[in-house]
C-alpha atoms as a PDB file:
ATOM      1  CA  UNK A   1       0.000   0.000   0.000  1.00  0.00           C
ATOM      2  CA  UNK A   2       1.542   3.454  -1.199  1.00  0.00           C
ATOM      3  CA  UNK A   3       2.219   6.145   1.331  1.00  0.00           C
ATOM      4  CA  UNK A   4       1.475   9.715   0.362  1.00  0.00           C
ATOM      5  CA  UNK A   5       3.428  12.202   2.173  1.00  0.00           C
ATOM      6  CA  UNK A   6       2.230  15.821   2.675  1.00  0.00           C
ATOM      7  CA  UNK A   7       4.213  18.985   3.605  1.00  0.00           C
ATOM      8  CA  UNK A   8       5.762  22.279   2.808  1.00  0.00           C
ATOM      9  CA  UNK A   9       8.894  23.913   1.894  1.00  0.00           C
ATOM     10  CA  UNK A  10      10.199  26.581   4.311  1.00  0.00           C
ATOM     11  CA  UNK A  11      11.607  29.217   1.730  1.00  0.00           C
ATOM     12  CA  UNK A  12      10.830  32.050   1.720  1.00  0.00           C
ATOM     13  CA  UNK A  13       9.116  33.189  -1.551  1.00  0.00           C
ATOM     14  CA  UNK A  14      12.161  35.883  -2.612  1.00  0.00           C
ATOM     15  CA  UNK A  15      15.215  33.222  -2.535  1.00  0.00           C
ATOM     16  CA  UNK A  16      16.740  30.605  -4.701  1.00  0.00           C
ATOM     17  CA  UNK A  17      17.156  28.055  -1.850  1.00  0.00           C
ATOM     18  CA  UNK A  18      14.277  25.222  -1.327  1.00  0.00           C
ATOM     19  CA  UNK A  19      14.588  25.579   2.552  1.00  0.00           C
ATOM     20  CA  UNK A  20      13.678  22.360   4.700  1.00  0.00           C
ATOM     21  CA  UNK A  21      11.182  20.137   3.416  1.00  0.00           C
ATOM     22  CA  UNK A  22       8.793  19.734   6.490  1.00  0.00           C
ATOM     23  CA  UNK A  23       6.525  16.352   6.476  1.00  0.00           C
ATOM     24  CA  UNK A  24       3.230  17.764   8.124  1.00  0.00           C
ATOM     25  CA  UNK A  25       1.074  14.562   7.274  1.00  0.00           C
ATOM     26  CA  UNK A  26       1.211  10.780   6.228  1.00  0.00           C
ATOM     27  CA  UNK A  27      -1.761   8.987   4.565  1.00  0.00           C
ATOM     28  CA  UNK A  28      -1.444   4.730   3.628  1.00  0.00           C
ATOM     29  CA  UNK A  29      -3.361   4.850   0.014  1.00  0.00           C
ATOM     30  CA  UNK A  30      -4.809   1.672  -1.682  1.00  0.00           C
ATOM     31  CA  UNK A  31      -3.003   1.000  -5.043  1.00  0.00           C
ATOM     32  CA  UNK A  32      -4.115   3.380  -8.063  1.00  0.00           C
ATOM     33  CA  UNK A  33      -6.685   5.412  -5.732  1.00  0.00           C
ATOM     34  CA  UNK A  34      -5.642   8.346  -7.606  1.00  0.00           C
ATOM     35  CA  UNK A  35      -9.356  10.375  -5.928  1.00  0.00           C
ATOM     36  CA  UNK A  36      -8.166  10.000  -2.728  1.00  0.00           C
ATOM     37  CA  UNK A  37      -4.521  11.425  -3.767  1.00  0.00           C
ATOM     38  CA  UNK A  38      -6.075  14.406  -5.725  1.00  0.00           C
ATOM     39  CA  UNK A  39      -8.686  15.038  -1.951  1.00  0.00           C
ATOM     40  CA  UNK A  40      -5.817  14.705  -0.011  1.00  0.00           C
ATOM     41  CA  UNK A  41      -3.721  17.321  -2.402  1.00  0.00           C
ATOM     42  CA  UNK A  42      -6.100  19.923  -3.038  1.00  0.00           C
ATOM     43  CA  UNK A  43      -6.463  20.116   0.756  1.00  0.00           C
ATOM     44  CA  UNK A  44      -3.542  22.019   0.516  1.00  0.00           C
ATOM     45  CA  UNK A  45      -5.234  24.748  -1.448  1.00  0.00           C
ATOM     46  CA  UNK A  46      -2.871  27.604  -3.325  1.00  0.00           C
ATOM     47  CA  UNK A  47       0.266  27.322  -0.936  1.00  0.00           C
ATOM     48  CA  UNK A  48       3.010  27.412  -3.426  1.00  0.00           C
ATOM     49  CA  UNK A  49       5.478  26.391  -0.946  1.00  0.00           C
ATOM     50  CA  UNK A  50       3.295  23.214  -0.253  1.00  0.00           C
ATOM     51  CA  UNK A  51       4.586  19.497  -1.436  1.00  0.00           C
ATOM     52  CA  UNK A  52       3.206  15.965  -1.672  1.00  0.00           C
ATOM     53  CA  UNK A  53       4.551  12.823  -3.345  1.00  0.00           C
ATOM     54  CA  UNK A  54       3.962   9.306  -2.944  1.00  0.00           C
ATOM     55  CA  UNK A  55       6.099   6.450  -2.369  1.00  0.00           C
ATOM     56  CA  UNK A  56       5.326   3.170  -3.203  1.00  0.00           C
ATOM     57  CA  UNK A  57       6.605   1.883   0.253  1.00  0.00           C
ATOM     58  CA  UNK A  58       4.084   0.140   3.503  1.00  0.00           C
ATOM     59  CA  UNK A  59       5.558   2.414   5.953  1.00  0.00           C
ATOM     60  CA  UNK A  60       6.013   6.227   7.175  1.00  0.00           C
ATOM     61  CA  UNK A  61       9.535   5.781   7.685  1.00  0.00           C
ATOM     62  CA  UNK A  62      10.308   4.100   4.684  1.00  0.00           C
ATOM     63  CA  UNK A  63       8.952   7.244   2.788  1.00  0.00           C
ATOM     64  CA  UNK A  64      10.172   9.722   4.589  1.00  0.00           C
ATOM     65  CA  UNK A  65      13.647   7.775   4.510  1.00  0.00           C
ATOM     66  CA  UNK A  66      12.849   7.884  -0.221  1.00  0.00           C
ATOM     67  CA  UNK A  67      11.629  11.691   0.438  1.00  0.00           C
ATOM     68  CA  UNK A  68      15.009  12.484   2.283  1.00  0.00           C
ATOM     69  CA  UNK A  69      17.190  11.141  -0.868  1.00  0.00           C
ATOM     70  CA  UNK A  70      15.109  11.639  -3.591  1.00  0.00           C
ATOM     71  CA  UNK A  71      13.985  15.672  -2.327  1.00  0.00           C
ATOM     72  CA  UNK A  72      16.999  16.879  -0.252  1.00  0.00           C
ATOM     73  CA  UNK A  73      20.095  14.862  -0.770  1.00  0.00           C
ATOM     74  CA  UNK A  74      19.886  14.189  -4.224  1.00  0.00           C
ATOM     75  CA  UNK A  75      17.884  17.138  -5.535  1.00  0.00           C
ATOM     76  CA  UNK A  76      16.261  20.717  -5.015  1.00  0.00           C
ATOM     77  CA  UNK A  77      18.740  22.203  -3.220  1.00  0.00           C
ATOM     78  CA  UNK A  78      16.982  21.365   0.110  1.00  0.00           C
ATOM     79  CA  UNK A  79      18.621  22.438   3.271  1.00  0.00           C
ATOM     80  CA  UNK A  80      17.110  19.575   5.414  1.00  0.00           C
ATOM     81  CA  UNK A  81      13.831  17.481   6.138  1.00  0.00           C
ATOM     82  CA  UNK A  82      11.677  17.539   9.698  1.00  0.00           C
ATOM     83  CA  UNK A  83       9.690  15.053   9.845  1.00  0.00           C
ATOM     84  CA  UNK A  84       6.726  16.269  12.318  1.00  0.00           C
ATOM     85  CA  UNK A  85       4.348  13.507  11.870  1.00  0.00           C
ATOM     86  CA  UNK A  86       6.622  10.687  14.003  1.00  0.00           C
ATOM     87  CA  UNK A  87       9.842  12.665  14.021  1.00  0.00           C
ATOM     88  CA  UNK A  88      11.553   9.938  12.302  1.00  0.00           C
ATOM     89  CA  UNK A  89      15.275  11.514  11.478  1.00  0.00           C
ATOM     90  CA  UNK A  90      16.252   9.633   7.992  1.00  0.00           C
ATOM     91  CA  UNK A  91      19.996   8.230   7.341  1.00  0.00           C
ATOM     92  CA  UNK A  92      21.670  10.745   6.137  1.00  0.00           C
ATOM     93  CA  UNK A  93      25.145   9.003   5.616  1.00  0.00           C
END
């Protein structure tokens, strides 16, 4: 079962860096419910620094552990990730 991961970026809106990705909210998704993803995302409304992606992973911590390298060590210039849903602190090494 695919977890979709919810947050925001902490930039603000007048620099070039991506800030810390912050995890604000973790949903478990059945397979190809793509209604539930597009609820889930338009609950964030028009905030521009807002971010979602899903992992195809059973657990939080596995997809906050794939949001970690795919989002801040391997791209989008990402200063760091806080996870606030269970605090989990990805491996980093």
């Amino acid at each position: 079962m695919p977890t979709l991961l919810l947050g925001r970026y902490t930039a603000e809106f007048d620099t070039y860096d991506a800030g810390t990705l912050v995890i604000t909210s973790s949903h478990q998704i059945e397979d190809g419910d793509q209604d539930a993803i597009n609820a889930l995302v338009a609950a964030l409304g028009d905030d521009n620094m807002a971010w979602a992606a899903e992992f195809d992973v059973d657990s939080h911590k596995a997809a906050v552990q794939e949001a970690y390298e795919e989002y801040v060590r391997d791209g989008f210039d990402a200063e760091g990730l806080v996870d606030e849903v269970e605090h989990f602190e990805p491996t980093t090494a």
